[in-house]
C-alpha atoms as a PDB file:
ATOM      1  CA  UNK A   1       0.000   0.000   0.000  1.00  0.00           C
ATOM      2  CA  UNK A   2       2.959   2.582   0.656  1.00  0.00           C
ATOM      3  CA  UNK A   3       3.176   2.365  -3.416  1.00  0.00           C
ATOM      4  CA  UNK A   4      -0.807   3.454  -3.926  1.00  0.00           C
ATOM      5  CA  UNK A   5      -0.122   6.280  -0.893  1.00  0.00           C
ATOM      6  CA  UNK A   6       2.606   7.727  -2.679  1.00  0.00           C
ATOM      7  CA  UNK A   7       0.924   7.670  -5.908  1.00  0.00           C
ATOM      8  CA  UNK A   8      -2.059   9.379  -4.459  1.00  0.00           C
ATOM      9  CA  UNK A   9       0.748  12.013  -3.298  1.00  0.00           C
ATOM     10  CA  UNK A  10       2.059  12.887  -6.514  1.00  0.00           C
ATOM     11  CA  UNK A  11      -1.315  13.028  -8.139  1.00  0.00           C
ATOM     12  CA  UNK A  12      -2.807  15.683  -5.094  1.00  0.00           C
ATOM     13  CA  UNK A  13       0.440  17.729  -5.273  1.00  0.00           C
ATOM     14  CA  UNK A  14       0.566  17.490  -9.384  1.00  0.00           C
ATOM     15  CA  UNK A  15      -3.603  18.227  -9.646  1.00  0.00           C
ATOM     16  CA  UNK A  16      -3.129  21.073  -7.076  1.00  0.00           C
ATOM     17  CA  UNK A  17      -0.183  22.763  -9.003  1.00  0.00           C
ATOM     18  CA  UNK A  18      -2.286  22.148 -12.567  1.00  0.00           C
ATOM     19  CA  UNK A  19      -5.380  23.406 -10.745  1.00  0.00           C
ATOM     20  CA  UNK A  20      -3.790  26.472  -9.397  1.00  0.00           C
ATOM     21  CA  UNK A  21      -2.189  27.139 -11.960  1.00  0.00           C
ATOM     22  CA  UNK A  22      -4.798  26.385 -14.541  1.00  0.00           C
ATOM     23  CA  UNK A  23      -5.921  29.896 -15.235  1.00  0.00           C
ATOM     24  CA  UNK A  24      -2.596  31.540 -15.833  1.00  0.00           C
ATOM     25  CA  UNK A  25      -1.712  29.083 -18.726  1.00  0.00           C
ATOM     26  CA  UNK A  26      -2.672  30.104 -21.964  1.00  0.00           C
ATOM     27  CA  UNK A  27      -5.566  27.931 -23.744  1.00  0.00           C
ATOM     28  CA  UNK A  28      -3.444  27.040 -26.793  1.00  0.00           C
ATOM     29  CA  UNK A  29      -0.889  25.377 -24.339  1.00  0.00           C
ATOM     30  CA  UNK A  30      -2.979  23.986 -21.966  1.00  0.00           C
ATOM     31  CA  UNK A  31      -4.290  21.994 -25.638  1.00  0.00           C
ATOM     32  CA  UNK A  32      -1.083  21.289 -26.928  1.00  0.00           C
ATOM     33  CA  UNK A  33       0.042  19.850 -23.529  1.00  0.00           C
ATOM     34  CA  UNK A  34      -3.608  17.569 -23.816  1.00  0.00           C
ATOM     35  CA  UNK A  35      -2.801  17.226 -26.866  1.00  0.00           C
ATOM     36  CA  UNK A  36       0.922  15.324 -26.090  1.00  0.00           C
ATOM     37  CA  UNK A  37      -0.456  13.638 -23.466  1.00  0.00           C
ATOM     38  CA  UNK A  38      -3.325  12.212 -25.819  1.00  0.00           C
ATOM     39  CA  UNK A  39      -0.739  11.391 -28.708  1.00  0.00           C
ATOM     40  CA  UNK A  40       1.463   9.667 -25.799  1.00  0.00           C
ATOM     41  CA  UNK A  41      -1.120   7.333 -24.725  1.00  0.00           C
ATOM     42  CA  UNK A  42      -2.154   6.830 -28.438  1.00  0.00           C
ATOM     43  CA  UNK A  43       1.309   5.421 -29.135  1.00  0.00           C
ATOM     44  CA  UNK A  44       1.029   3.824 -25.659  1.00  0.00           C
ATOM     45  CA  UNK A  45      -1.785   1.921 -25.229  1.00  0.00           C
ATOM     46  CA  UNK A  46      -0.707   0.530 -29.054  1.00  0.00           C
ATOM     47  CA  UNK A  47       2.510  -0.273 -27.702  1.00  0.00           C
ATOM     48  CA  UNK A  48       0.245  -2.629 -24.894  1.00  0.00           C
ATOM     49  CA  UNK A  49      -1.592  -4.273 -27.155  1.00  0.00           C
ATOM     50  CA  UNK A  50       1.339  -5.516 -29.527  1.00  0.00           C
ATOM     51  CA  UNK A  51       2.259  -7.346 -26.611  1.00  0.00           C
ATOM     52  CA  UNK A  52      -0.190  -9.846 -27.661  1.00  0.00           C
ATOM     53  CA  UNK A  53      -0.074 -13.664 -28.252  1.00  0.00           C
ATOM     54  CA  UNK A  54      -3.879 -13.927 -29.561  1.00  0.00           C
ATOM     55  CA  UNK A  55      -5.332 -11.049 -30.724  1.00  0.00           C
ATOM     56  CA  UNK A  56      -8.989 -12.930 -31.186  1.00  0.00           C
ATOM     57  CA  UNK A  57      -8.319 -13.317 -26.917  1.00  0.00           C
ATOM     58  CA  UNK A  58      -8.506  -9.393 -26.668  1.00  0.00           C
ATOM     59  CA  UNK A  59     -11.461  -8.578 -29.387  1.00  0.00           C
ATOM     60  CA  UNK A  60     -13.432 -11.377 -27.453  1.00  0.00           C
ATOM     61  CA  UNK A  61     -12.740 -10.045 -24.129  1.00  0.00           C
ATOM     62  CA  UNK A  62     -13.313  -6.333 -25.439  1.00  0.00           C
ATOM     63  CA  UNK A  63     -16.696  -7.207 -26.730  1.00  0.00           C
ATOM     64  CA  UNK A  64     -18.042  -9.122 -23.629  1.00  0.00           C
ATOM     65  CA  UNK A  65     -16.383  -6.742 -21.459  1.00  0.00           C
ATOM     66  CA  UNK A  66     -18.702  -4.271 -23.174  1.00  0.00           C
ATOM     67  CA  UNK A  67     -21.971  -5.899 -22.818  1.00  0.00           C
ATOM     68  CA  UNK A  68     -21.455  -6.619 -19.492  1.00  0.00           C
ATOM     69  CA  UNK A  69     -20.217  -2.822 -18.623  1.00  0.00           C
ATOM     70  CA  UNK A  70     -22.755  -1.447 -20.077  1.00  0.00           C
ATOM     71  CA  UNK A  71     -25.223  -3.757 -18.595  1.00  0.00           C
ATOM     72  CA  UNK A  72     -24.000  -2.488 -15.241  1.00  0.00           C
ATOM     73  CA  UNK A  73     -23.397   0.808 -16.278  1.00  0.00           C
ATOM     74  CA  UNK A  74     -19.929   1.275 -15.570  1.00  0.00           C
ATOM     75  CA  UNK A  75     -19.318   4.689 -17.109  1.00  0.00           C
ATOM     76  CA  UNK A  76     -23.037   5.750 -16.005  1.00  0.00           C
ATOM     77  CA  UNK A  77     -21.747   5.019 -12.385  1.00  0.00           C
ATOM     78  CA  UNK A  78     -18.426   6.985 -12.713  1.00  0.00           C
ATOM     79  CA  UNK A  79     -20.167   9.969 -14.265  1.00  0.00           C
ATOM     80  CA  UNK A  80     -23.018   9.710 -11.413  1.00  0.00           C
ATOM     81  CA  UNK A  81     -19.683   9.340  -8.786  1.00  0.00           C
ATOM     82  CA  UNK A  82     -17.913  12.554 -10.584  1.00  0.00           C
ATOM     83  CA  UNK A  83     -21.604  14.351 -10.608  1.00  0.00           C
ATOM     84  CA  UNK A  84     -22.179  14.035  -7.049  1.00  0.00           C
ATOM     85  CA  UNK A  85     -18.585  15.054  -6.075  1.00  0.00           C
ATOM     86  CA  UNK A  86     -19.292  18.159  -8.366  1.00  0.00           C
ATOM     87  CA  UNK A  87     -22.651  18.927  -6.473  1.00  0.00           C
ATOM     88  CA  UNK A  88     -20.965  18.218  -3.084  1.00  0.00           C
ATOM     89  CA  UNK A  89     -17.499  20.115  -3.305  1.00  0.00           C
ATOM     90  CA  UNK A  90     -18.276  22.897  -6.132  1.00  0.00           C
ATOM     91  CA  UNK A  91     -22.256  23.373  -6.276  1.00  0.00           C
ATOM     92  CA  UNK A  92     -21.905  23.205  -9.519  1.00  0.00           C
ATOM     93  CA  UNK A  93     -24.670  20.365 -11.719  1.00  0.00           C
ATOM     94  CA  UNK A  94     -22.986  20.648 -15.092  1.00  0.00           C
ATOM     95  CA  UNK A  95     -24.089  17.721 -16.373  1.00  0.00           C
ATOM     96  CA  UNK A  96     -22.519  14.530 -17.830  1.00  0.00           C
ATOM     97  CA  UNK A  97     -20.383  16.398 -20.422  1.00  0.00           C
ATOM     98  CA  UNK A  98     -19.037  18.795 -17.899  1.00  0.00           C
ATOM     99  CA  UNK A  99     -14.961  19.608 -17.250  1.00  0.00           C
ATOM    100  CA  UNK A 100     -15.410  17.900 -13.695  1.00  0.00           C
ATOM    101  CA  UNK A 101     -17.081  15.014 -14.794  1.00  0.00           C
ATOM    102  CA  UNK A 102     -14.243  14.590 -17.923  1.00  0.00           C
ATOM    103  CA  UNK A 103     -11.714  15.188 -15.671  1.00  0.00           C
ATOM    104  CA  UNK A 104     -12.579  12.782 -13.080  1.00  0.00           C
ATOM    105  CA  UNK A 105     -13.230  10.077 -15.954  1.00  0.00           C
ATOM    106  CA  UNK A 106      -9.959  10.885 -17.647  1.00  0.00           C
ATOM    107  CA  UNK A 107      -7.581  10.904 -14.798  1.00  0.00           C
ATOM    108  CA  UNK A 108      -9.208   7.503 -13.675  1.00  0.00           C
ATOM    109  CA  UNK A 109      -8.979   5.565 -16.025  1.00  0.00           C
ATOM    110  CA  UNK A 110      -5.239   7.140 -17.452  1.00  0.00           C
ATOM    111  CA  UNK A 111      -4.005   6.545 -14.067  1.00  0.00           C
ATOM    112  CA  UNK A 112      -5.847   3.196 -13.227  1.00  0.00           C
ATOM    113  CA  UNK A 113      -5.300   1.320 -16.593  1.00  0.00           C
ATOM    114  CA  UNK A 114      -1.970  -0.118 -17.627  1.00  0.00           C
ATOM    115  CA  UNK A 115       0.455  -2.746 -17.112  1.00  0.00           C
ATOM    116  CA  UNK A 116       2.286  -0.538 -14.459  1.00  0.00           C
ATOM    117  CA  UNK A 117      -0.679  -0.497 -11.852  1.00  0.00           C
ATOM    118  CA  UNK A 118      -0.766  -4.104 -12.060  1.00  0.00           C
ATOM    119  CA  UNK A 119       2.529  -5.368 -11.842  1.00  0.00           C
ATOM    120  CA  UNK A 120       3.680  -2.915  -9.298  1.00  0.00           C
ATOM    121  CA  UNK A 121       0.431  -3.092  -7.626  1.00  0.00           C
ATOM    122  CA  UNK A 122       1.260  -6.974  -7.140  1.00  0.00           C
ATOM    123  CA  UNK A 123       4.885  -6.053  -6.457  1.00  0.00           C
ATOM    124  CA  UNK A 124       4.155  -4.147  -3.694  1.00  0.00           C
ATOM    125  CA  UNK A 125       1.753  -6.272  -2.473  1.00  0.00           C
ATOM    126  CA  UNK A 126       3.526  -9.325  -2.219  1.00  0.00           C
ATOM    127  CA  UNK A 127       7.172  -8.004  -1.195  1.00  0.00           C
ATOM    128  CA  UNK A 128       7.015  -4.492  -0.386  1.00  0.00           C
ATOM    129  CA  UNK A 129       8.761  -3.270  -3.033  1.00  0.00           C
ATOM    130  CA  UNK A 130       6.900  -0.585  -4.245  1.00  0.00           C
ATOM    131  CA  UNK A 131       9.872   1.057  -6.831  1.00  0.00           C
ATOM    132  CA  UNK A 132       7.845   0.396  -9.955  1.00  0.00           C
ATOM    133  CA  UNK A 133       4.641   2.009  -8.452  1.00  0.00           C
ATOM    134  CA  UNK A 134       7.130   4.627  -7.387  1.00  0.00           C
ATOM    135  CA  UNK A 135       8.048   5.867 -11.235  1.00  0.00           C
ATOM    136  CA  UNK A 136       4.266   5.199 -12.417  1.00  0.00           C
ATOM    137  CA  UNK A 137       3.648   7.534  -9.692  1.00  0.00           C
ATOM    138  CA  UNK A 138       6.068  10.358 -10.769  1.00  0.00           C
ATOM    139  CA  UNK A 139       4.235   9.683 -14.722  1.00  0.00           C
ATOM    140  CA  UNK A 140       0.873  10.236 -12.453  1.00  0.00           C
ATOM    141  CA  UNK A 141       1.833  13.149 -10.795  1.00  0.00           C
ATOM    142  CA  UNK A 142       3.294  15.146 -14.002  1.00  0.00           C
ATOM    143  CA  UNK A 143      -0.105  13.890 -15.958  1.00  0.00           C
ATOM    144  CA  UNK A 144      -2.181  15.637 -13.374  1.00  0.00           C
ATOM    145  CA  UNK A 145      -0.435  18.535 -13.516  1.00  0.00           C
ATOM    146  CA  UNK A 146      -1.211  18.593 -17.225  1.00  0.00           C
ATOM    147  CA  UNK A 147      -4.666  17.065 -16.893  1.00  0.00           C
ATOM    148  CA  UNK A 148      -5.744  19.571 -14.288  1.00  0.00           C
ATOM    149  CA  UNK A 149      -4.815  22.973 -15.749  1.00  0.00           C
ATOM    150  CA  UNK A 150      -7.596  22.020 -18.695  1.00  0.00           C
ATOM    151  CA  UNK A 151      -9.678  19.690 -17.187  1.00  0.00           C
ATOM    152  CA  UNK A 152     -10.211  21.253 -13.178  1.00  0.00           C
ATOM    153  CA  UNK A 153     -10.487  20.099 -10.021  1.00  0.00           C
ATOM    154  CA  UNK A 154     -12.272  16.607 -11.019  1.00  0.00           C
ATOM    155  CA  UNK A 155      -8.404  15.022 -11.691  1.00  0.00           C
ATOM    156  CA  UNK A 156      -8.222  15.553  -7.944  1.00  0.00           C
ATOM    157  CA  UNK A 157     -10.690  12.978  -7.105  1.00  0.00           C
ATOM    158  CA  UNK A 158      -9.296  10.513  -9.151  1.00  0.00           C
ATOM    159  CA  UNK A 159      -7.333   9.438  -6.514  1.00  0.00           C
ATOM    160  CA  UNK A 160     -10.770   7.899  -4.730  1.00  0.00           C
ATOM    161  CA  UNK A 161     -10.043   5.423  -7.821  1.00  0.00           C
ATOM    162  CA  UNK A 162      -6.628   4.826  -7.189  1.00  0.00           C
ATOM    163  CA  UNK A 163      -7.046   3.888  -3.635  1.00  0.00           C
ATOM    164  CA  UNK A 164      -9.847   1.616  -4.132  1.00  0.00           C
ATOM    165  CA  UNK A 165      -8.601   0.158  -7.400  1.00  0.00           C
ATOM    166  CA  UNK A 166      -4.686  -0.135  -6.874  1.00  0.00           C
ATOM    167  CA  UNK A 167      -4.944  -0.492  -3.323  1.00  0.00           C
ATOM    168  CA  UNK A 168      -7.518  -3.735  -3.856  1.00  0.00           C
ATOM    169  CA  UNK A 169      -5.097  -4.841  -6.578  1.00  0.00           C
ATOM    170  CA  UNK A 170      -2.405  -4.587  -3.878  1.00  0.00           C
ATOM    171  CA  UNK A 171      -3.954  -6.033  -0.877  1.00  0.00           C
ATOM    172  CA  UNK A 172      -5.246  -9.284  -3.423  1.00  0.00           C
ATOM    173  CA  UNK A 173      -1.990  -9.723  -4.867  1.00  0.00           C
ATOM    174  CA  UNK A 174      -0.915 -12.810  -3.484  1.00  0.00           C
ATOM    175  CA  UNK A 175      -4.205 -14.659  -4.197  1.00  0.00           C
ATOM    176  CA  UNK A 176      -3.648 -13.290  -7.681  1.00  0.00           C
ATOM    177  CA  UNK A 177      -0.275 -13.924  -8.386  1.00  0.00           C
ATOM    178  CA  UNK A 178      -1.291 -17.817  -7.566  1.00  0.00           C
ATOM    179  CA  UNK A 179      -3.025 -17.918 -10.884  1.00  0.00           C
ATOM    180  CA  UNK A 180      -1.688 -15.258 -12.969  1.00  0.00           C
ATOM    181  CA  UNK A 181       0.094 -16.717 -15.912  1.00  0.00           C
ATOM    182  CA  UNK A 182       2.561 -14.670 -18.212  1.00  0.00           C
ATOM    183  CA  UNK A 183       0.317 -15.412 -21.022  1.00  0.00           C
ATOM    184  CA  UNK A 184      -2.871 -14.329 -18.986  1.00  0.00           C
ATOM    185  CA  UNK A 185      -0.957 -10.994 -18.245  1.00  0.00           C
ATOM    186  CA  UNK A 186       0.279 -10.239 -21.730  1.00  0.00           C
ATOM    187  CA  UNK A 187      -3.459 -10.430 -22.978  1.00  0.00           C
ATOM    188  CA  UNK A 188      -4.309  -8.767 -19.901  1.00  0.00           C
ATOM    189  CA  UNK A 189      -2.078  -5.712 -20.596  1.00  0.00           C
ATOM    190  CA  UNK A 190      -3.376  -6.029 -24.787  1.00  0.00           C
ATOM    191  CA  UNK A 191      -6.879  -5.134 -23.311  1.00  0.00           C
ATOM    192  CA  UNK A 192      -5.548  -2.217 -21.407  1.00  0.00           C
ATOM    193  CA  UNK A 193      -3.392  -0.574 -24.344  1.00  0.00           C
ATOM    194  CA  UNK A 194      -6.792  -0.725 -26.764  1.00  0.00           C
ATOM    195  CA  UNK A 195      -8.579   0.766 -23.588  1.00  0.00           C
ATOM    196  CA  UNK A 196      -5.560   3.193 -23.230  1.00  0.00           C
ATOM    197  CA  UNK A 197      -6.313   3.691 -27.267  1.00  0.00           C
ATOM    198  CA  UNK A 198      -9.844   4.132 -26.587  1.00  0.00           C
ATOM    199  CA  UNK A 199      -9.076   7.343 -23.820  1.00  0.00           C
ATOM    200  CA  UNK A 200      -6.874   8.950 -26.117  1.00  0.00           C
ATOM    201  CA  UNK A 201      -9.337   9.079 -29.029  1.00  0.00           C
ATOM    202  CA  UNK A 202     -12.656   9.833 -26.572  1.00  0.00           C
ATOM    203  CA  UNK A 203     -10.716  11.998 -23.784  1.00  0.00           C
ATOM    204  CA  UNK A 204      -7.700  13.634 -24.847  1.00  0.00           C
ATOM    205  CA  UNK A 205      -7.734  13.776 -28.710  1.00  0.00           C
ATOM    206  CA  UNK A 206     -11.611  14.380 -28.935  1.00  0.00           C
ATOM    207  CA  UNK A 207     -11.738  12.702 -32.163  1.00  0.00           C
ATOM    208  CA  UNK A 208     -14.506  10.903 -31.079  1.00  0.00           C
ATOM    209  CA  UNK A 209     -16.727  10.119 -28.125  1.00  0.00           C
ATOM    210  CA  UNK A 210     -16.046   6.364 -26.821  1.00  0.00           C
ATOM    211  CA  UNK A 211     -17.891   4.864 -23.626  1.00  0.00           C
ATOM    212  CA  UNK A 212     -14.743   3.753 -22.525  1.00  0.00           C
ATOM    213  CA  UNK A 213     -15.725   3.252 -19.156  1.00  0.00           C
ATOM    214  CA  UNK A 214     -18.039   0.089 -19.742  1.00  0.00           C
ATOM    215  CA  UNK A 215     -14.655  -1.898 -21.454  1.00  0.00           C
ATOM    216  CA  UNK A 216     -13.455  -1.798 -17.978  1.00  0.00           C
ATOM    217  CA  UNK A 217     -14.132  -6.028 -17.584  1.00  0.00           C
ATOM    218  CA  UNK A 218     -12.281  -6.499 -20.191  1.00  0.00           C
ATOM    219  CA  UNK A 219      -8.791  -6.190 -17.715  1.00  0.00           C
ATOM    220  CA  UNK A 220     -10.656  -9.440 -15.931  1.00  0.00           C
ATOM    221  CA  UNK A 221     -11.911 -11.460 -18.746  1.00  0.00           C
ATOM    222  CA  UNK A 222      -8.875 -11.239 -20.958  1.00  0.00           C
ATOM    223  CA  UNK A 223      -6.947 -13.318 -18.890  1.00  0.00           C
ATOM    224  CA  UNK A 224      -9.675 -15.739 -17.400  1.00  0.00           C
ATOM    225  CA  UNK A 225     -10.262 -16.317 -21.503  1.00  0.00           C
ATOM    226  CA  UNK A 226      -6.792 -17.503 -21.310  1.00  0.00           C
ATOM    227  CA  UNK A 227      -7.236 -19.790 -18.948  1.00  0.00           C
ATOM    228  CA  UNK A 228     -10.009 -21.226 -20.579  1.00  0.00           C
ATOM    229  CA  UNK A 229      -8.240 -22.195 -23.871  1.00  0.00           C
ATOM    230  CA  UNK A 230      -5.623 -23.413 -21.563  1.00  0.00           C
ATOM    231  CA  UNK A 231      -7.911 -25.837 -19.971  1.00  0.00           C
ATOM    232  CA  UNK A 232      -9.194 -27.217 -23.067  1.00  0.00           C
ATOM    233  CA  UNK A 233      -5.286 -27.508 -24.543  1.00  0.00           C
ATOM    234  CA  UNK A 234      -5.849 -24.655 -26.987  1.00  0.00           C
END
C-alpha cells in the first residue's frame, strides 16, 4: 500500500499545481500539452496491445467486457460518482459532459489502466517493493499537472479510484499472483493498451466520443479467456 499512498501524493500535489495554476496558462498550451499527453497514450496503449499472443483473446474479451459494462453501467456510475462530487465540493450540476465530470473520468482511467498499476500493484503487495509504483507515480503526478490545468479540479478525485482500485489490486496480490500466468498478463495488458487507445481518441484527442468506461471487464476477462483455452489444450 505505501506504493498506492505515494501515488495518491504525486497526483494531489501534481492536480493542485495544474489546478492552481490552470488559469494563468494560456488555452493554446494547456491543448497542446492535452494534446501530447493524448498522442502519448495513443502510441502507448498501441505499444500494450502488440504485446499480444492472440489477438482474437482481446477482441473477445473487449466485446463481452462491453456488454457486461454497459449492462452495469460502468461509465453511467463513474459519471453519477464525478456528478455528485461536483454537487458536493463545487455546487456546480454541469451535467454529464461537464470539465469535472471529464476530468474525473480521464484521470481515472489514465491513471488506473496499464500494465504498471498491475505489476507494481502486485509487487508491492507481495514483497514491499513498491519502486515500480514509485516511477508510475512520478508519470501520475506530471499527468495531473497537465490534466488539471484544462480539465479542473475533477483530476483531484481521481485518486478515490486509485485507492480503491490499486490499493484492492495490492492487498489481493498474493491470491492473484497464484493464478496469474505470463500469457494471462500479456493479454491482460493487450486489453488495457486498446482501452488506453480508446481514452486517447474519446478523452484527450476528442476525435470521437467512446464509452470507454463500460470496457473496464475487459482487464478481468482477458486473462480468465486464457485460462479457458488453456484448460481445453488450446
Amino acid at each position: 500500500m505505501i506504493g498506492t499512498l505515494i501515488n495518491i501524493a504525486t497526483v494531489i500535489i501534481g492536480g493542485t499545481l495544474g489546478y492552481l495554476l490552470g488559469g494563468r496558462l494560456p488555452e493554446r498550451l494547456r491543448r497542446t500539452v492535452i494534446g501530447g499527453l493524448g498522442l502519448f497514450t495513443l502510441a502507448y496503449g498501441l505499444q500494450m496491445f502488440l504485446t499480444t499472443k492472440n489477438s482474437l483473446v482481446v477482441l473477445g474479451s473487449l466485446l463481452l467486457g462491453a456488454l457486461l459494462g454497459e449492462w452495469w453501467k460502468i461509465e453511467d456510475r463513474l459519471q453519477s460518482l464525478g456528478g455528485f462530487l461536483e454537487r458536493r465540493f463545487t455546487g456546480s450540476t454541469g451535467g454529464e459532459d461537464s470539465r469535472f465530470i471529464r476530468g474525473f473520468l480521464t484521470a481515472s482511467l489514465v491513471f488506473c489502466v496499464g500494465p504498471m498499476t498491475i505489476l507494481g500493484a502486485i509487487k508491492d503487495g507481495l514483497t514491499g517493493d513498491y519502486s515500480v509504483l514509485a516511477v508510475k507515480a512520478i508519470l501520475d503526478g506530471f499527468a495531473a499537472l497537465a490534466f488539471a490545468s484544462s480539465l479542473g479540479v475533477g483530476v483531484l478525485f481521481s485518486v478515490l479510484v486509485i485507492l480503491l482500485y490499486q490499493g484492492g489490486l495490492s492487498l489481493l496480490a498474493a491470491q492473484v499472483q497464484t493464478w496469474v500466468t505470463a500469457d494471462m498478463m500479456s493479454e491482460m495488458n493487450a486489453a488495457g493498451g486498446v482501452i488506453l487507445l480508446g481514452i486517447a481518441i474519446s478523452s484527450l484527442l476528442e476525435i470521437k466520443k467512446i464509452r470507454v468506461g463500460n470496457f473496464l471487464p475487459a482487464l478481468f476477462l482477458a486473462p480468465a479467456i486464457v485460462a479457458i483455452l488453456n484448460a481445453f489444450g488450446m
